[in-house]
Each structure stands twice: as structure tokens, then as C-alpha cells.
PDB file of N, CA and C in Angstrom:
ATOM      1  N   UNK A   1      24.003 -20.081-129.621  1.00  0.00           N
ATOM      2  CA  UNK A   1      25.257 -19.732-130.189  1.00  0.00           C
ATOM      3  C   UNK A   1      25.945 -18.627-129.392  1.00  0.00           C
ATOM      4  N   UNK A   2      26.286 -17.769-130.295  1.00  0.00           N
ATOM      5  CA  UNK A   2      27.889 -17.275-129.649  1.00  0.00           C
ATOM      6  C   UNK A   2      27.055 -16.257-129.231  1.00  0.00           C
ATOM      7  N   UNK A   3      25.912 -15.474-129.791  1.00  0.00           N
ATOM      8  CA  UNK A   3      25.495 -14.217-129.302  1.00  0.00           C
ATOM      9  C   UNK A   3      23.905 -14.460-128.287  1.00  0.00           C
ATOM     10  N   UNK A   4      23.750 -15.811-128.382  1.00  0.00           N
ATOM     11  CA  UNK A   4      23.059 -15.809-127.197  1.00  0.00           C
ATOM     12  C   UNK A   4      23.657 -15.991-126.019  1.00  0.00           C
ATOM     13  N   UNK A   5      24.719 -16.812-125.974  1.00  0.00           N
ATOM     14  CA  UNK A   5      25.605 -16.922-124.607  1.00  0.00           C
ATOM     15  C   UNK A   5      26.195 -15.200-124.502  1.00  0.00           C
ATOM     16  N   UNK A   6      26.195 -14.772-125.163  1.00  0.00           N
ATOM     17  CA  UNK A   6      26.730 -13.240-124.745  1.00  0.00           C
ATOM     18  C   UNK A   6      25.195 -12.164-124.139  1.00  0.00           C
ATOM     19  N   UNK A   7      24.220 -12.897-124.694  1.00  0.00           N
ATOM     20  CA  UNK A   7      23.127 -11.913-124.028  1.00  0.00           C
ATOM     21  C   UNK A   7      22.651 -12.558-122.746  1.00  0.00           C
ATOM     22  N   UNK A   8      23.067 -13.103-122.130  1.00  0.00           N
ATOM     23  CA  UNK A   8      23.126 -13.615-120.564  1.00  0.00           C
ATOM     24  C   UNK A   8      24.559 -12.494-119.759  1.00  0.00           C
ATOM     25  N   UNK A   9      25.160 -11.984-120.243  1.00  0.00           N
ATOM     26  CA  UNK A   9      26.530 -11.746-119.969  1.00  0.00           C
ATOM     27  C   UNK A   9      25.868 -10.176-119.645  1.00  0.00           C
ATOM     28  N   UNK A  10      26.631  -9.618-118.704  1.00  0.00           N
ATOM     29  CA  UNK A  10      26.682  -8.214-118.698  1.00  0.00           C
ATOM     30  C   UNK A  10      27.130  -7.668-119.824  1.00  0.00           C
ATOM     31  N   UNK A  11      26.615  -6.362-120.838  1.00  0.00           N
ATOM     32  CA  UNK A  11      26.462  -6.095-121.950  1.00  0.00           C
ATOM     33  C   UNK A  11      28.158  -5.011-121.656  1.00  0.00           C
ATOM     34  N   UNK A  12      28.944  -5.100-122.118  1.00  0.00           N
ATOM     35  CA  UNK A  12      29.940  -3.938-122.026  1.00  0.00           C
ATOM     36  C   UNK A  12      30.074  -2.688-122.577  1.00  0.00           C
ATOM     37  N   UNK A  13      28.780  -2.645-123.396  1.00  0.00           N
ATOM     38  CA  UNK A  13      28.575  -0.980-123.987  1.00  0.00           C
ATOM     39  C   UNK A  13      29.200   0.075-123.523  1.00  0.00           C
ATOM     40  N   UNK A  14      27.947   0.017-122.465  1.00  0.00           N
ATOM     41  CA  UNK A  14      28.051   1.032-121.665  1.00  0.00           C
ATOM     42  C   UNK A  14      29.485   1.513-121.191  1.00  0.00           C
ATOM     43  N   UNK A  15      30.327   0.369-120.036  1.00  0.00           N
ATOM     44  CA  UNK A  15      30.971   0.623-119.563  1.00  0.00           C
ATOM     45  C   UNK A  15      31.964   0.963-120.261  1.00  0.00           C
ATOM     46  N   UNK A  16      32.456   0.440-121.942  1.00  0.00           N
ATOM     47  CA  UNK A  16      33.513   0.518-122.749  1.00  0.00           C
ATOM     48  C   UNK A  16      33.314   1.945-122.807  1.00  0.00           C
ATOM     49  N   UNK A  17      31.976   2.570-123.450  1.00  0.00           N
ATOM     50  CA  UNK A  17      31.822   3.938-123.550  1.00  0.00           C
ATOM     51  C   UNK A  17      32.426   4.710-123.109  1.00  0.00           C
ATOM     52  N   UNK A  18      32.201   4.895-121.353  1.00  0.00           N
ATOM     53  CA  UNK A  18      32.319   5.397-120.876  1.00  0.00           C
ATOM     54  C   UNK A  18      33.826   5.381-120.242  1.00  0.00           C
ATOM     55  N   UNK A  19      34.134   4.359-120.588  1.00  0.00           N
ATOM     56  CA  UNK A  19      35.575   4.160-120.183  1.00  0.00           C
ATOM     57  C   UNK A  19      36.614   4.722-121.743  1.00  0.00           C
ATOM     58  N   UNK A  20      36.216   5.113-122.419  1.00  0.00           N
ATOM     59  CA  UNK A  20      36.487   5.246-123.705  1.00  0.00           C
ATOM     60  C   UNK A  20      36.535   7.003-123.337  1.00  0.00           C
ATOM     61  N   UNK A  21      35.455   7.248-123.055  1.00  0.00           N
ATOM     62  CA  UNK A  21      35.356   9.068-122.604  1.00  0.00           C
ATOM     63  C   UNK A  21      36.660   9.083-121.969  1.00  0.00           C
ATOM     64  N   UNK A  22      36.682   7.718-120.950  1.00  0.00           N
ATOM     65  CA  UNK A  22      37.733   8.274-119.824  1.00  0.00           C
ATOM     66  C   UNK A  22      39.302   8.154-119.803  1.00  0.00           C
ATOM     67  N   UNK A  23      39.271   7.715-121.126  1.00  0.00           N
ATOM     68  CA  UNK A  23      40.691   7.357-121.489  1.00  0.00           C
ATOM     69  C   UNK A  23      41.290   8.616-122.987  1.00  0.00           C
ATOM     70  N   UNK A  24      40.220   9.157-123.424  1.00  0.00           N
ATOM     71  CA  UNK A  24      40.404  10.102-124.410  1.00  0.00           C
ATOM     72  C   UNK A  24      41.062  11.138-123.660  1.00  0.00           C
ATOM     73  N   UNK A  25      40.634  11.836-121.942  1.00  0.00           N
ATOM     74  CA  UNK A  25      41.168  12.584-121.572  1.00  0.00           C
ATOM     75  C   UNK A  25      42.598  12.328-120.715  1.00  0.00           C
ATOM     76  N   UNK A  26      43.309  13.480-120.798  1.00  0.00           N
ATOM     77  CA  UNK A  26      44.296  13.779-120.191  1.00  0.00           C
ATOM     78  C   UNK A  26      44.673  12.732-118.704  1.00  0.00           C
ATOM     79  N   UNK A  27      43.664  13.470-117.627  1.00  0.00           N
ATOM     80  CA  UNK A  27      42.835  13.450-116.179  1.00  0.00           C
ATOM     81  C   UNK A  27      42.198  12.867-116.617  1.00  0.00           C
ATOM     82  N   UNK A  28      41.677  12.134-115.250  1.00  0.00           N
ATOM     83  CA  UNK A  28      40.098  11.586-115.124  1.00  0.00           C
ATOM     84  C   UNK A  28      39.192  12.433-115.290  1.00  0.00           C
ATOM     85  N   UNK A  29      38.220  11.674-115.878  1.00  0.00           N
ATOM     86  CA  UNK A  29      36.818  13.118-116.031  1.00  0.00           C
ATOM     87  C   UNK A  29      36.082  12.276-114.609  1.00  0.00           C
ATOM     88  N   UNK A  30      36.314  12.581-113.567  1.00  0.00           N
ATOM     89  CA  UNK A  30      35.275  11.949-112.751  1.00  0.00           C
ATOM     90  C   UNK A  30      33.981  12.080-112.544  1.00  0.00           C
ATOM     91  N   UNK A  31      33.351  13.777-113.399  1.00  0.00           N
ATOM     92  CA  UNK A  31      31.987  13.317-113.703  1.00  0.00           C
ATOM     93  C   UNK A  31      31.674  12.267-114.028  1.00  0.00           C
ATOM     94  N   UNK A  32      32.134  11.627-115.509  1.00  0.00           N
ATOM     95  CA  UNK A  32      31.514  10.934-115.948  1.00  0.00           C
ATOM     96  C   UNK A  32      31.953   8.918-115.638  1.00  0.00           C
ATOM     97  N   UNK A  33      33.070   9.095-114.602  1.00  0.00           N
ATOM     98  CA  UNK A  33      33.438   7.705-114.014  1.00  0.00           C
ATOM     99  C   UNK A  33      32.373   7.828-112.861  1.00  0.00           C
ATOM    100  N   UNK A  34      32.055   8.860-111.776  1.00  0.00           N
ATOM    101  CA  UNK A  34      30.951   8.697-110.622  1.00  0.00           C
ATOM    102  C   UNK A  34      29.714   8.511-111.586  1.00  0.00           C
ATOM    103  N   UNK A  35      29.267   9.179-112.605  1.00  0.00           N
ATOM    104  CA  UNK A  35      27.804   8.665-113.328  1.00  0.00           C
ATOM    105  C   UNK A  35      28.306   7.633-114.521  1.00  0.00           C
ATOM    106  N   UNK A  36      28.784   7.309-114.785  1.00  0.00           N
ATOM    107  CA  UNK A  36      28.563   6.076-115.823  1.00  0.00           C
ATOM    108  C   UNK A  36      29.454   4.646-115.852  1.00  0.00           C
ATOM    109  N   UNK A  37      30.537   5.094-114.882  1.00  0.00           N
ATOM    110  CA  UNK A  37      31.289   3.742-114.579  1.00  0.00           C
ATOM    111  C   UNK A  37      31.589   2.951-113.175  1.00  0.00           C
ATOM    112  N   UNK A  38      31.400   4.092-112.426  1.00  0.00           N
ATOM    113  CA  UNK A  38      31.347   3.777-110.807  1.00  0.00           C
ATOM    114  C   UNK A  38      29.744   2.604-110.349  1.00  0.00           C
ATOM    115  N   UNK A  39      28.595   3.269-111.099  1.00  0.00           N
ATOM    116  CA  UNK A  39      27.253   2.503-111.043  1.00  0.00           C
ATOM    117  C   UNK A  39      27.334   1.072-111.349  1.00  0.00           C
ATOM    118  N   UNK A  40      28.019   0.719-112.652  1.00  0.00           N
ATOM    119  CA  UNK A  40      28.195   0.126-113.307  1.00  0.00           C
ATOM    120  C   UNK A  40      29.220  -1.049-112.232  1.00  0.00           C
ATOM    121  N   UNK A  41      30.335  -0.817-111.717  1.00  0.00           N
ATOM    122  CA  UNK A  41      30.970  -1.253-110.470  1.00  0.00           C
ATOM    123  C   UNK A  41      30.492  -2.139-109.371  1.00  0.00           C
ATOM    124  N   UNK A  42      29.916  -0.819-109.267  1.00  0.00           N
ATOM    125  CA  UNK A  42      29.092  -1.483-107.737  1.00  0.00           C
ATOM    126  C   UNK A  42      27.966  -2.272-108.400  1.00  0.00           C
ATOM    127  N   UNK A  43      27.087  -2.144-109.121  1.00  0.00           N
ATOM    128  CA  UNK A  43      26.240  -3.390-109.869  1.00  0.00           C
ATOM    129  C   UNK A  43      26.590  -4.549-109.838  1.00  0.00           C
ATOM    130  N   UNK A  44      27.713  -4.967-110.324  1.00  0.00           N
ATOM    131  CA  UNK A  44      27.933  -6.073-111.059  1.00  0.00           C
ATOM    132  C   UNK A  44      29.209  -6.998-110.612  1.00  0.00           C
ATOM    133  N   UNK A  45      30.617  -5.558-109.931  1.00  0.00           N
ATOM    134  CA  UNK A  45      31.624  -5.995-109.979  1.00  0.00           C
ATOM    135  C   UNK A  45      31.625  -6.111-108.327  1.00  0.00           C
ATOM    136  N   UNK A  46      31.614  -4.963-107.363  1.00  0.00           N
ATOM    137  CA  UNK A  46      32.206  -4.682-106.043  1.00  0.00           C
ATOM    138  C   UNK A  46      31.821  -5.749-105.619  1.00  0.00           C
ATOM    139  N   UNK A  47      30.765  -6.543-105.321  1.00  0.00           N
ATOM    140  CA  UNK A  47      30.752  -7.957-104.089  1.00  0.00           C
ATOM    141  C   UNK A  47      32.026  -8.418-104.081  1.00  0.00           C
ATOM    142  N   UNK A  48      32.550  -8.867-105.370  1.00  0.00           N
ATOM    143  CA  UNK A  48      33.710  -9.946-105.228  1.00  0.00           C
ATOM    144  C   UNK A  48      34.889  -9.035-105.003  1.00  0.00           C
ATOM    145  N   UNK A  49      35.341  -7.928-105.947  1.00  0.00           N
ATOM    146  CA  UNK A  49      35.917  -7.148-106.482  1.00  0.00           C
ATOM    147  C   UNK A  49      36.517  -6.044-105.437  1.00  0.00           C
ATOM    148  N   UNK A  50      36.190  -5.641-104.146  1.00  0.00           N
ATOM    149  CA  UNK A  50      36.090  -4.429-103.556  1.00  0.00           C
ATOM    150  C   UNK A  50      37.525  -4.513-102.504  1.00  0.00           C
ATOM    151  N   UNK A  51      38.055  -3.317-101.587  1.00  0.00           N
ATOM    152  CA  UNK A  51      38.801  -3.250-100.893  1.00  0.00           C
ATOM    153  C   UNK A  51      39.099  -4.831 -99.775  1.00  0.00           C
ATOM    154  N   UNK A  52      37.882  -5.091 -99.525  1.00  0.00           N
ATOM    155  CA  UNK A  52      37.613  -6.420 -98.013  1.00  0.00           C
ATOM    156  C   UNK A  52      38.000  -7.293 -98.747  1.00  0.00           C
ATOM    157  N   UNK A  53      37.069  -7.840 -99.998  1.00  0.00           N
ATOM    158  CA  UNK A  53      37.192  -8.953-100.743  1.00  0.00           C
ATOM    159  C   UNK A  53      38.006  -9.494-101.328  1.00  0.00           C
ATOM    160  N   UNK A  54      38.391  -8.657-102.633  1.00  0.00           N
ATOM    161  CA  UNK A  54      39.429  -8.905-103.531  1.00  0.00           C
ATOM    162  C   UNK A  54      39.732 -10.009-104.035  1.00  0.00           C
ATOM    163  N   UNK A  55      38.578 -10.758-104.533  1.00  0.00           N
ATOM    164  CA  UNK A  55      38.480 -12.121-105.601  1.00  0.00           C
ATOM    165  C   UNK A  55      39.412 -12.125-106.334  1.00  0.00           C
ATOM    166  N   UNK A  56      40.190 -13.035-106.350  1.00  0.00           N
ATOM    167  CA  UNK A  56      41.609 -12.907-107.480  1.00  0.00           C
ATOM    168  C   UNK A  56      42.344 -11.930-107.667  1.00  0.00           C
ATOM    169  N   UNK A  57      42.375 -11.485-106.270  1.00  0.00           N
ATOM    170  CA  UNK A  57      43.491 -10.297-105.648  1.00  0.00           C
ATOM    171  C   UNK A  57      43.381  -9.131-106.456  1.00  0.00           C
ATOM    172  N   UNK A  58      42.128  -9.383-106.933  1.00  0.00           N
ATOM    173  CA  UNK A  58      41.722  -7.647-107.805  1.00  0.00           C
ATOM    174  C   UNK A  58      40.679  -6.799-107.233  1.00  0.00           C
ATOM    175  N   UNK A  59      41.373  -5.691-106.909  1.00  0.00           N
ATOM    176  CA  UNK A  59      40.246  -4.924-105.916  1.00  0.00           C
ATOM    177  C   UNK A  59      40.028  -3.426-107.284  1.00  0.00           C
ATOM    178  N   UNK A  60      38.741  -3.312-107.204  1.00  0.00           N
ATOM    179  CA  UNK A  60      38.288  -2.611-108.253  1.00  0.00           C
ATOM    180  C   UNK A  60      37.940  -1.180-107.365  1.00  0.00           C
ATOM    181  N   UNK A  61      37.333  -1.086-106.028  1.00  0.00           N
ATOM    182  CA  UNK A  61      37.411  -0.140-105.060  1.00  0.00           C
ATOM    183  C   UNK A  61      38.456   1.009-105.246  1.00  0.00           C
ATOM    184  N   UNK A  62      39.970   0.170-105.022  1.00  0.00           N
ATOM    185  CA  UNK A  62      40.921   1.442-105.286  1.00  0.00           C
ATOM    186  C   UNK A  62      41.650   1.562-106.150  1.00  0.00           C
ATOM    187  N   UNK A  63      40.826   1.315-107.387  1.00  0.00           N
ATOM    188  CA  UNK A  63      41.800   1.006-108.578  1.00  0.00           C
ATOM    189  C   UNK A  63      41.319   2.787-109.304  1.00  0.00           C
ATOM    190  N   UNK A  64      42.175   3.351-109.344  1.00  0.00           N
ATOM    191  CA  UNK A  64      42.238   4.860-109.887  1.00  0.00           C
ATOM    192  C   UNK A  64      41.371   5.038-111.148  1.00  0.00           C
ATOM    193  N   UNK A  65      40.476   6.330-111.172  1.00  0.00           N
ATOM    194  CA  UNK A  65      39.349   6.196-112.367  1.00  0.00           C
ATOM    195  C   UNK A  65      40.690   6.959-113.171  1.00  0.00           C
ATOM    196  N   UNK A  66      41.532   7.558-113.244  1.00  0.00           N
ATOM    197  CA  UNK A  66      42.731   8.357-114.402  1.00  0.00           C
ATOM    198  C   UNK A  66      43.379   6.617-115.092  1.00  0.00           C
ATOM    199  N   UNK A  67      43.045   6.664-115.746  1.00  0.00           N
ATOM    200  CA  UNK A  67      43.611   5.670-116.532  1.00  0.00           C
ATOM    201  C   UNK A  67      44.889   5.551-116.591  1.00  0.00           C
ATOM    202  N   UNK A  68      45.271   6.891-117.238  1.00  0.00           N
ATOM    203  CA  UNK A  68      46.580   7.212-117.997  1.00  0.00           C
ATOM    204  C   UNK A  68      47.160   7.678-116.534  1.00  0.00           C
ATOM    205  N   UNK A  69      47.100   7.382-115.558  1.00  0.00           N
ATOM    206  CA  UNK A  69      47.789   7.781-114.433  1.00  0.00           C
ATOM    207  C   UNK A  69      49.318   6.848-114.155  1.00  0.00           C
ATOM    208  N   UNK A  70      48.973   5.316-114.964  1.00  0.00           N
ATOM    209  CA  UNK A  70      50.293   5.077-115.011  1.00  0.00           C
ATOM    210  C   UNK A  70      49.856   3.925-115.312  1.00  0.00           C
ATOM    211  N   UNK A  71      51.141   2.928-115.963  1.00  0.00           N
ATOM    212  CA  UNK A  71      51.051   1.799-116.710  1.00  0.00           C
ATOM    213  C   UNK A  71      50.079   0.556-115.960  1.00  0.00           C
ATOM    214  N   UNK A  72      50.311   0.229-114.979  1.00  0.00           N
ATOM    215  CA  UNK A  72      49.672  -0.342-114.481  1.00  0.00           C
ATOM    216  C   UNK A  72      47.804  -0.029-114.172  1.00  0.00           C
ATOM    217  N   UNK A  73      47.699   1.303-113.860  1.00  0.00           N
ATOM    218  CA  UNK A  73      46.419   1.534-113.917  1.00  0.00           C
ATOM    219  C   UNK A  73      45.412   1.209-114.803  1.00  0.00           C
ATOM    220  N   UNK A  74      46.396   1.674-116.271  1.00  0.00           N
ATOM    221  CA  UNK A  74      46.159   0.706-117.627  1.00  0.00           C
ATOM    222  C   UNK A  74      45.678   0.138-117.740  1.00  0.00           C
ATOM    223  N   UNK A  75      46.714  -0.750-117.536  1.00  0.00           N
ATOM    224  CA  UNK A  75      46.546  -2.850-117.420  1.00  0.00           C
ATOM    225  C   UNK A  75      45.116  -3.371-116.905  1.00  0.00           C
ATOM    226  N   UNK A  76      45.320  -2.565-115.664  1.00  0.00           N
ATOM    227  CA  UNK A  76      44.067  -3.303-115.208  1.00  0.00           C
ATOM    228  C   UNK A  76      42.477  -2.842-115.428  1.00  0.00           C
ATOM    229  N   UNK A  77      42.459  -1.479-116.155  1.00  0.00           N
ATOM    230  CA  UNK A  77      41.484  -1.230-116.875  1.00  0.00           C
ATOM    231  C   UNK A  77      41.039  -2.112-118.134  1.00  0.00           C
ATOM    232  N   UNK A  78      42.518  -2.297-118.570  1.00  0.00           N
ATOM    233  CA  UNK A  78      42.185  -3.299-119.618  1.00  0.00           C
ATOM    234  C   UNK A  78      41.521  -4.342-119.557  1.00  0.00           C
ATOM    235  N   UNK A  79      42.474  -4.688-118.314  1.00  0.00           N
ATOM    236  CA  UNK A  79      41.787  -6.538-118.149  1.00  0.00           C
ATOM    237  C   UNK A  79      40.091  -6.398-117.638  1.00  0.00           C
ATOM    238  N   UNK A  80      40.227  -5.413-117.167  1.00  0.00           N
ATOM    239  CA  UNK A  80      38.193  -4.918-116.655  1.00  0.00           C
ATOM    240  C   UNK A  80      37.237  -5.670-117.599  1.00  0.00           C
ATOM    241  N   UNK A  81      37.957  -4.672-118.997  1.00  0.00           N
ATOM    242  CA  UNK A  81      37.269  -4.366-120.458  1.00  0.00           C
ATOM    243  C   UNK A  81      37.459  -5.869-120.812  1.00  0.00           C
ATOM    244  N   UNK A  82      38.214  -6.643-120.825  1.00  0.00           N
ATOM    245  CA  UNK A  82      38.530  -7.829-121.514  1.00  0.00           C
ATOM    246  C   UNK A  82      37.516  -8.974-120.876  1.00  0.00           C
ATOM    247  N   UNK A  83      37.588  -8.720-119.558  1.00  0.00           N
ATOM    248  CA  UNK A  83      36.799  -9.851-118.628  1.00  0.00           C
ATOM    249  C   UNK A  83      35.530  -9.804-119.234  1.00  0.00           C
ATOM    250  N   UNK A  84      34.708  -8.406-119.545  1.00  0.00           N
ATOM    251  CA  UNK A  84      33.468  -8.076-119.854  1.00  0.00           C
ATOM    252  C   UNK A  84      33.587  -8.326-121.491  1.00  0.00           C
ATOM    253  N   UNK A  85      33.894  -7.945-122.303  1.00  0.00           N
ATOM    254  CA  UNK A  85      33.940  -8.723-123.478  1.00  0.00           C
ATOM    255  C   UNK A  85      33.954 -10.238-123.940  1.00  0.00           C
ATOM    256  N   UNK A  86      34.576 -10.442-123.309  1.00  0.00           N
ATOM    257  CA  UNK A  86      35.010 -12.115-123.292  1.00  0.00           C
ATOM    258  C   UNK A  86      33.413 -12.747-122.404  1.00  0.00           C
ATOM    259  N   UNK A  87      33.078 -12.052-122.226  1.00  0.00           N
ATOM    260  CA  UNK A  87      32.029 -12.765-120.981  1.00  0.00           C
ATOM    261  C   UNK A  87      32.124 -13.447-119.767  1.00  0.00           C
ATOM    262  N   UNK A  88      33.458 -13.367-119.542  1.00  0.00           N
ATOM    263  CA  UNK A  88      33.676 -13.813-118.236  1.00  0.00           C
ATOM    264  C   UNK A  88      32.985 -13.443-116.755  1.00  0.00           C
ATOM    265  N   UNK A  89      33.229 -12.316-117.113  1.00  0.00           N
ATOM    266  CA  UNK A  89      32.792 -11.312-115.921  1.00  0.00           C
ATOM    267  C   UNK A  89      31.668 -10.536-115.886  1.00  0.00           C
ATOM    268  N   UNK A  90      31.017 -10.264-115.552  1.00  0.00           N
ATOM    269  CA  UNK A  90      30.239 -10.949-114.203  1.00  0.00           C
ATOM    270  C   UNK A  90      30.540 -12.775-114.428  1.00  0.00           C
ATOM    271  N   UNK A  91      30.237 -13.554-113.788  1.00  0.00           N
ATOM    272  CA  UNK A  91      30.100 -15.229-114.052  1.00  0.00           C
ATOM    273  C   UNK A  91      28.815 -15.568-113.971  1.00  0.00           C
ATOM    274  N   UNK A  92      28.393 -16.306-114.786  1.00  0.00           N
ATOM    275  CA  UNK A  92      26.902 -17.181-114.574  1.00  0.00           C
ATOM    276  C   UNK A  92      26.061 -16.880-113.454  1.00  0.00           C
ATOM    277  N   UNK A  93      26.649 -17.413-112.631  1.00  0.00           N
ATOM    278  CA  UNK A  93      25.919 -17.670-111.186  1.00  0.00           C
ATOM    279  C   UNK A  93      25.376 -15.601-110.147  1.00  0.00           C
ATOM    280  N   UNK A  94      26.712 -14.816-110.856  1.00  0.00           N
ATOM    281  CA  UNK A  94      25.976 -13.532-110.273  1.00  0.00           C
ATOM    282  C   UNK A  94      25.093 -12.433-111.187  1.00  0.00           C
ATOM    283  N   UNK A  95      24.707 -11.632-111.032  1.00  0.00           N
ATOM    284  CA  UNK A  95      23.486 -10.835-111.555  1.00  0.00           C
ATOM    285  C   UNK A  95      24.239 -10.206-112.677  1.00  0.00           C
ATOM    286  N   UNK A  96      23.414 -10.794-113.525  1.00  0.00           N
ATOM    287  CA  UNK A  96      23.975 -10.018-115.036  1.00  0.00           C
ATOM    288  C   UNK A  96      23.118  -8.918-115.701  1.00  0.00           C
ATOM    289  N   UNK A  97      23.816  -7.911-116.521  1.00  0.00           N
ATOM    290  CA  UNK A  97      22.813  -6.826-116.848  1.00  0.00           C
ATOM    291  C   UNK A  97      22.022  -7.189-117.889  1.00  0.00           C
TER     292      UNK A  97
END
């Protein structure tokens, strides 16, 4: 069912968490984006995701850890959070947490 196909999926706890810290503040807290969301990145997302690559023209490399730095930065935090909820993201075939 619905929550076993989600325990194959990278779990989004974590990263919501921590992306949750990082959206409560003002600034980026980049302590806690270099220890709890940057790891999390390079795990799961950067192969496809990174400056070279850019799988579906989304590069996660230079996408700003300040959230609130501007509407768009937003957006695409959002869609991060959404891909990983939804289970999309990571996909089947790469290393899931």
C-alpha cells in the first residue's frame, strides 16, 4: 500500500525539519543547512541535480540555502519538499534513504 511504497522512498523528515529551522529564520542559518540539509543533497539529490548536470534544468548546487531570499528561491525549495513527499524524488532506480 500507500505506506509501503513510501518506505522505499527517501524519508523527508529530516530534510523538512531542517528546512523548516531554515525557513523560520530571517537569514539562512547555514549552520544548520551545511549539517542537516547540504548532507542530505549530496546523498540523494547532487548526481542528477548539481551545477554540470541539471536533470530537468534544476540545479540544486546553486540554489541559495536563505529561503526567504526571494520568491523564486521559495518556489524551488518548495518543489524540493514536494518531490520528496510525493515520493518522487529520489526515483526507484537511485539510492534511497
Amino acid at each position: 500500500g500507500y505506506r509501503e511504497m513510501n518506505a522505499r522512498k527517501l524519508s523527508p523528515s529530516s530534510f523538512l525539519l531542517a528546512a523548516s529551522a531554515l525557513l523560520a529564520q530571517p537569514k539562512a542559518d547555514l549552520e544548520t543547512y551545511d549539517k542537516d540539509v547540504l548532507p542530505l543533497l549530496e546523498a540523494y539529490c547532487m548526481d542528477c541535480h548539481d551545477a554540470d548536470t541539471k536533470k530537468g534544468r534544476f540545479d540544486l548546487e546553486n540554489l541559495a540555502p536563505d529561503m526567504l531570499s526571494d520568491d523564486d528561491v521559495l518556489e524551488r525549495w518548495r518543489l524540493v519538499e514536494e518531490q520528496l513527499q510525493f515520493g518522487d524524488m529520489p526515483p526507484e532506480k537511485k539510492k534511497q534513504g
